[in-house]
Protein backbone atom coordinates (compact mmCIF):
# COMPACT_ATOMS: atom_id res chain seq x y z
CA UNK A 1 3.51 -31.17 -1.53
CA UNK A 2 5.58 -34.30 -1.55
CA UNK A 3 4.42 -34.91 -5.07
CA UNK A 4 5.68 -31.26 -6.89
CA UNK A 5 8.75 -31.53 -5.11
CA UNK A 6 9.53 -34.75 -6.32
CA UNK A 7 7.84 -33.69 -9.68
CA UNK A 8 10.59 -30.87 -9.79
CA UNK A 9 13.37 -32.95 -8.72
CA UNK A 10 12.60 -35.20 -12.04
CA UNK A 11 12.87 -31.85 -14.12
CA UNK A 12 16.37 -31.09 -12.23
CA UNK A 13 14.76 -27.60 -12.02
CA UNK A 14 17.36 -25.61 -10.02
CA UNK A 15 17.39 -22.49 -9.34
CA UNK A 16 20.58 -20.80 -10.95
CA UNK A 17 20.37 -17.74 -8.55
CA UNK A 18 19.95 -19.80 -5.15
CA UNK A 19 20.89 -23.60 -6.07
CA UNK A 20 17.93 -24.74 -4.58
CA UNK A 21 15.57 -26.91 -6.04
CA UNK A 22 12.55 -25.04 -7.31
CA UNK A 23 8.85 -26.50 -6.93
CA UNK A 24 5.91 -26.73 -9.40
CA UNK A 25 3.15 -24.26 -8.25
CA UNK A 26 -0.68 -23.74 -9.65
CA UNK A 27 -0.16 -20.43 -11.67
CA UNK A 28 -1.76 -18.49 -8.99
CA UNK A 29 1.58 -18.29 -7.52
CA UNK A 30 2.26 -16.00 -9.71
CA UNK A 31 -0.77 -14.60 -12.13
CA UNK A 32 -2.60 -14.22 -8.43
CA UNK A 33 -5.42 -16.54 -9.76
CA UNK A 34 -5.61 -20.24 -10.89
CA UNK A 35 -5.65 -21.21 -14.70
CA UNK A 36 -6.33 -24.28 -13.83
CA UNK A 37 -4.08 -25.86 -16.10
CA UNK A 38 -1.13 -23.90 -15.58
CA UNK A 39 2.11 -24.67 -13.79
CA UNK A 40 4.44 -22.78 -12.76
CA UNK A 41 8.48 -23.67 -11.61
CA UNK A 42 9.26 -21.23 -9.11
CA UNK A 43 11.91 -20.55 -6.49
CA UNK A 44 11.02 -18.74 -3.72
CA UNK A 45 14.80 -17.52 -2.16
CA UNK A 46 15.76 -16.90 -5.81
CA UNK A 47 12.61 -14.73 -7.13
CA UNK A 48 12.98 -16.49 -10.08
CA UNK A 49 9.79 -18.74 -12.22
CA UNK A 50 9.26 -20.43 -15.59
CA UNK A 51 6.20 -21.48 -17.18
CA UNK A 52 5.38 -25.14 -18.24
CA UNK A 53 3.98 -26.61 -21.35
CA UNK A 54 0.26 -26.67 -21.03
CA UNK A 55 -1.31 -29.47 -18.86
CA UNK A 56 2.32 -30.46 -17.89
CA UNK A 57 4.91 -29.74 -15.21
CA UNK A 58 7.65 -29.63 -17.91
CA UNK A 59 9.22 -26.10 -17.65
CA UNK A 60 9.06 -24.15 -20.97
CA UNK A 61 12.87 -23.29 -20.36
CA UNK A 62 15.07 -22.31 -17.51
CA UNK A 63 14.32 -20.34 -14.49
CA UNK A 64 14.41 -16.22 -14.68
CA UNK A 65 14.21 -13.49 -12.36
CA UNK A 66 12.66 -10.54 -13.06
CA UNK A 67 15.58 -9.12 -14.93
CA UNK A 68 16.11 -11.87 -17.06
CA UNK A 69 12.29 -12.29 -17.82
CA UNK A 70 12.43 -8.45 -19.27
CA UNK A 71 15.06 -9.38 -21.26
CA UNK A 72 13.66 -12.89 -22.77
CA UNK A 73 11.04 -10.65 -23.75
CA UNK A 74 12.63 -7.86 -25.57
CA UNK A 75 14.46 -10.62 -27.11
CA UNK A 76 11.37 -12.02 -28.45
CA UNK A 77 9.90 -8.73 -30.06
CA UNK A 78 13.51 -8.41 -31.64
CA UNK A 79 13.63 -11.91 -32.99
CA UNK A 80 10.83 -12.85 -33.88
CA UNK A 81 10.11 -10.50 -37.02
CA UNK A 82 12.83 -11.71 -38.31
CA UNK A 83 11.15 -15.17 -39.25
CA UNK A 84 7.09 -14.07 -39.16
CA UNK A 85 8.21 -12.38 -42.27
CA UNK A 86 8.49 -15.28 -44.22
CA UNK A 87 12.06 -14.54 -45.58
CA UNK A 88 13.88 -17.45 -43.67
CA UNK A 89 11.99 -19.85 -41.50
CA UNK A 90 11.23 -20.10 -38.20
CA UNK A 91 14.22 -23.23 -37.84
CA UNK A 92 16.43 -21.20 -39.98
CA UNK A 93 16.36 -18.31 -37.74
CA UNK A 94 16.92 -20.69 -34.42
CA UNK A 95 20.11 -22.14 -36.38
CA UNK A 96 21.38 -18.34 -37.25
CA UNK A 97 20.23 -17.77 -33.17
CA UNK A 98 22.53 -20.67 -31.57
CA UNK A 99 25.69 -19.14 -33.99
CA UNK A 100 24.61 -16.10 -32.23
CA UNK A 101 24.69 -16.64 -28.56
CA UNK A 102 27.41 -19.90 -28.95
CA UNK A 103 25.19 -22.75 -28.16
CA UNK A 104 23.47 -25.97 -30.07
CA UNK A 105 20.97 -25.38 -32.77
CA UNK A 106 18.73 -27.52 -29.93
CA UNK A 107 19.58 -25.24 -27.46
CA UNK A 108 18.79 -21.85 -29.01
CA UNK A 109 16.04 -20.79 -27.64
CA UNK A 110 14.98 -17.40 -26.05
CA UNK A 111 13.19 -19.24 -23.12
CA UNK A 112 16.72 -21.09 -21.97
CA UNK A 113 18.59 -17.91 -22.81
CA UNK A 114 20.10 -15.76 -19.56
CA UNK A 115 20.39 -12.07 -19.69
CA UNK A 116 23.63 -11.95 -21.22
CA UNK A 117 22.39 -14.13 -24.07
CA UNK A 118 18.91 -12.03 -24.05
CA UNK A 119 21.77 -9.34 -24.82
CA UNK A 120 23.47 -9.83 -27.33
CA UNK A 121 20.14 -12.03 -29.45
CA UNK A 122 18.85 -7.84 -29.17
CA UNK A 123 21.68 -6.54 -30.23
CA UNK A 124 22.33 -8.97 -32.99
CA UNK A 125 19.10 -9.05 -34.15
CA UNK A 126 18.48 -5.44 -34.36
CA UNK A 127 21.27 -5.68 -36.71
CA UNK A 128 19.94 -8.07 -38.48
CA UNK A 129 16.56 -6.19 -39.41
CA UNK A 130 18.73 -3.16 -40.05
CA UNK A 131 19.92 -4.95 -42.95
């Protein structure tokens, strides 16, 4: 245990619902069965998990509760159309994203995004298709 605490602590992975620190778990924690290669950042007082990259116990983004996780989501299935199409490109659309939700073109991304900024990438982006 010593070691995914510490592991954690290296990621600063706090929970932004609790302030506590939040551990790296096998996946079961979560998927109720191991994938082996999967790790999970979760918070138990907070309810709240992120995925790592594969093979690593580097979160994917920031920590989400079930609320939040809904929204990341939806946010997805509204952005990304808008650069699958092939009209802009996949960086393009992340530079039009951080303008939308007021952060760093190296920021904008859906899995660092809270529900507010889950929000208003739906909103904007349904606009954005609309056009």
């Amino acid at each position: 245990m010593r070691g995914i605490t510490s592991m954690a602590k290296r990621h600063k992975v706090i929970c932004p619902y609790c302030g506590k620190w939040a551990t790296c778990q096998d996946s079961s924690v979560v998927y109720g069965r191991s994938y082996g290669w999967i790790w999970i950042c979760f918070c138990v007082p907070g309810r709240a998990y992120v995925g790592c990259h594969s093979g690593t116990k580097a979160p994917l983004g920031t920590l989400a509760d079930m609320e939040t996780r809904k929204l990341r989501k939806r946010a997805h299935a509204a952005f990304d159309p808008i650069w699958r199409g092939g009209v802009i490109t996949r960086r393009e659309a992340y530079v039009w994203l951080a303008s939308v939700i007021d952060v760093s073109p190296e920021q904008a991304h859906i899995a660092r995004s809270d529900a507010e900024q889950c929000r208003q990438i739906i909103q904007a982006c349904a606009g954005r298709v609309a056009k």
